[in-house]
C-alpha atoms as a PDB file:
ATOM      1  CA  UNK A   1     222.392 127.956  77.871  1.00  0.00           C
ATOM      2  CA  UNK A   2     219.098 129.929  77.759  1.00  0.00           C
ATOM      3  CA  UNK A   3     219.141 133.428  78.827  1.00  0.00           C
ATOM      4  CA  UNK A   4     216.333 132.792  81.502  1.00  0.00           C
ATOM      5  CA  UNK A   5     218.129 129.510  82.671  1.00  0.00           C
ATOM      6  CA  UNK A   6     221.242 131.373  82.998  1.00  0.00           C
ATOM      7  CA  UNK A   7     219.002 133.676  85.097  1.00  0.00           C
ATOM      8  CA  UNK A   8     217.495 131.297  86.952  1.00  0.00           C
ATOM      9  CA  UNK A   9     220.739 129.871  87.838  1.00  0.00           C
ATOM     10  CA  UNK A  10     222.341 132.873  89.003  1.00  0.00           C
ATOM     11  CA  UNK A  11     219.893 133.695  91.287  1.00  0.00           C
ATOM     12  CA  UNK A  12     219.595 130.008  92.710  1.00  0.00           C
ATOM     13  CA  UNK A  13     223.716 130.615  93.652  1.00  0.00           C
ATOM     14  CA  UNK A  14     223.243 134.042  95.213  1.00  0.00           C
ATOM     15  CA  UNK A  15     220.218 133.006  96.936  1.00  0.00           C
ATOM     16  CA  UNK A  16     221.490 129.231  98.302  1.00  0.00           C
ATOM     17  CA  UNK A  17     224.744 129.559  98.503  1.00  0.00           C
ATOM     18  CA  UNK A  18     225.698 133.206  98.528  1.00  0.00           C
ATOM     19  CA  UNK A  19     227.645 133.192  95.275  1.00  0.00           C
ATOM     20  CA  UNK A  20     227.873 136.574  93.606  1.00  0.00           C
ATOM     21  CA  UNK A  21     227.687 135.246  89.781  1.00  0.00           C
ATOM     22  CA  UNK A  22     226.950 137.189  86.464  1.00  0.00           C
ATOM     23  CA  UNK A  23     225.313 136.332  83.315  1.00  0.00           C
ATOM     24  CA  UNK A  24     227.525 137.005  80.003  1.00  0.00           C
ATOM     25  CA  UNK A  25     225.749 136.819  76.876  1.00  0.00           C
ATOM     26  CA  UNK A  26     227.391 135.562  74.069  1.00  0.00           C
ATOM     27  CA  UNK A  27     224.593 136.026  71.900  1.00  0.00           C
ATOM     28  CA  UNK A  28     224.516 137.733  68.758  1.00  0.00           C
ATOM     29  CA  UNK A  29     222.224 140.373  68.837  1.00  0.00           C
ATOM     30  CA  UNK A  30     221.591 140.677  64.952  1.00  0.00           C
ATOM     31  CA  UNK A  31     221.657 136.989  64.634  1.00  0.00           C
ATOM     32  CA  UNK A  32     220.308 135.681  67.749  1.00  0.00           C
ATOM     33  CA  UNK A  33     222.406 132.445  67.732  1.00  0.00           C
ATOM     34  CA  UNK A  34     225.090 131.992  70.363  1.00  0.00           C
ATOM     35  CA  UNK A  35     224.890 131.169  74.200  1.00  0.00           C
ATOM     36  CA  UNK A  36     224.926 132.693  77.646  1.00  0.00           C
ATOM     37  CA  UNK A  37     227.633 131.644  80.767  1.00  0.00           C
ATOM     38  CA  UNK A  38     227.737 131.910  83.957  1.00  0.00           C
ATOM     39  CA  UNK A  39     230.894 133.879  85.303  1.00  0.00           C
ATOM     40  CA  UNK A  40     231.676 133.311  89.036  1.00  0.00           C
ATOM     41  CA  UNK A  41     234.818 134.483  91.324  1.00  0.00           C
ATOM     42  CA  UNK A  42     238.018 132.250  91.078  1.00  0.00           C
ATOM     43  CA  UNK A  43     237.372 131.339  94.442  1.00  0.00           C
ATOM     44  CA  UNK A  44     233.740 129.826  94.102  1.00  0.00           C
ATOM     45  CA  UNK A  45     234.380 128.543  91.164  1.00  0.00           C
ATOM     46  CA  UNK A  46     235.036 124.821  91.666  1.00  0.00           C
ATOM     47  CA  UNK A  47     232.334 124.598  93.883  1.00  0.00           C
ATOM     48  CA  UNK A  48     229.694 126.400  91.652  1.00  0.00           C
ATOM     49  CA  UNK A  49     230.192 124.180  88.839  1.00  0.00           C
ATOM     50  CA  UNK A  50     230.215 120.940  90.809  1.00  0.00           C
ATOM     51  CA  UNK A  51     226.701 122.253  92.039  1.00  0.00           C
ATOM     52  CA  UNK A  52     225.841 123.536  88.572  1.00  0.00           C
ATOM     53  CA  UNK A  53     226.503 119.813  87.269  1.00  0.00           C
ATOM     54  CA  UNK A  54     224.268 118.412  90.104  1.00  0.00           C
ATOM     55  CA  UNK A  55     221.491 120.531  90.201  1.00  0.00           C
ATOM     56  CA  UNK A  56     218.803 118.099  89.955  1.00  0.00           C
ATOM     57  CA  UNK A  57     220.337 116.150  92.729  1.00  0.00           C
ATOM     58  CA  UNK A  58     220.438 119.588  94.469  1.00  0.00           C
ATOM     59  CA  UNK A  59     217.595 120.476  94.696  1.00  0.00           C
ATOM     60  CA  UNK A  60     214.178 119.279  97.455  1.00  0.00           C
ATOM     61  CA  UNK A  61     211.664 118.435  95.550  1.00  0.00           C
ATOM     62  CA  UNK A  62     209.111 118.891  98.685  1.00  0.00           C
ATOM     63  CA  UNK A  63     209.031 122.742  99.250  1.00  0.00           C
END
């Protein structure tokens, strides 16, 4: 994921659905290759990631 996605998604949890989530690069910083996730608490987590994986379907596309 994209470090400004994995932004973008963190704040959409915090903000909709009062998820406290974290970015974690994985991203070498010589390199530049590698990927960023989004870590959540245990007990959000099976919720996050079903809205994660549904975003588009999540989201009103009239505000």
């Amino acid at each position: 994921m994209l470090p400004h996605r994995a932004e973008l998604l963190r704040g959409w949890l915090a903000h909709e659905y009062e998820i406290d989530a974290v970015v974690l690069s994985k991203q070498d910083s010589a390199y530049l290759w590698g990927h960023h996730e989004i870590h959540v608490p245990v007990k959000d987590a099976v919720f996050a990631e079903w809205v994660l994986r549904n975003e588009e379907t999540n989201t009103d596309e009239t505000e």
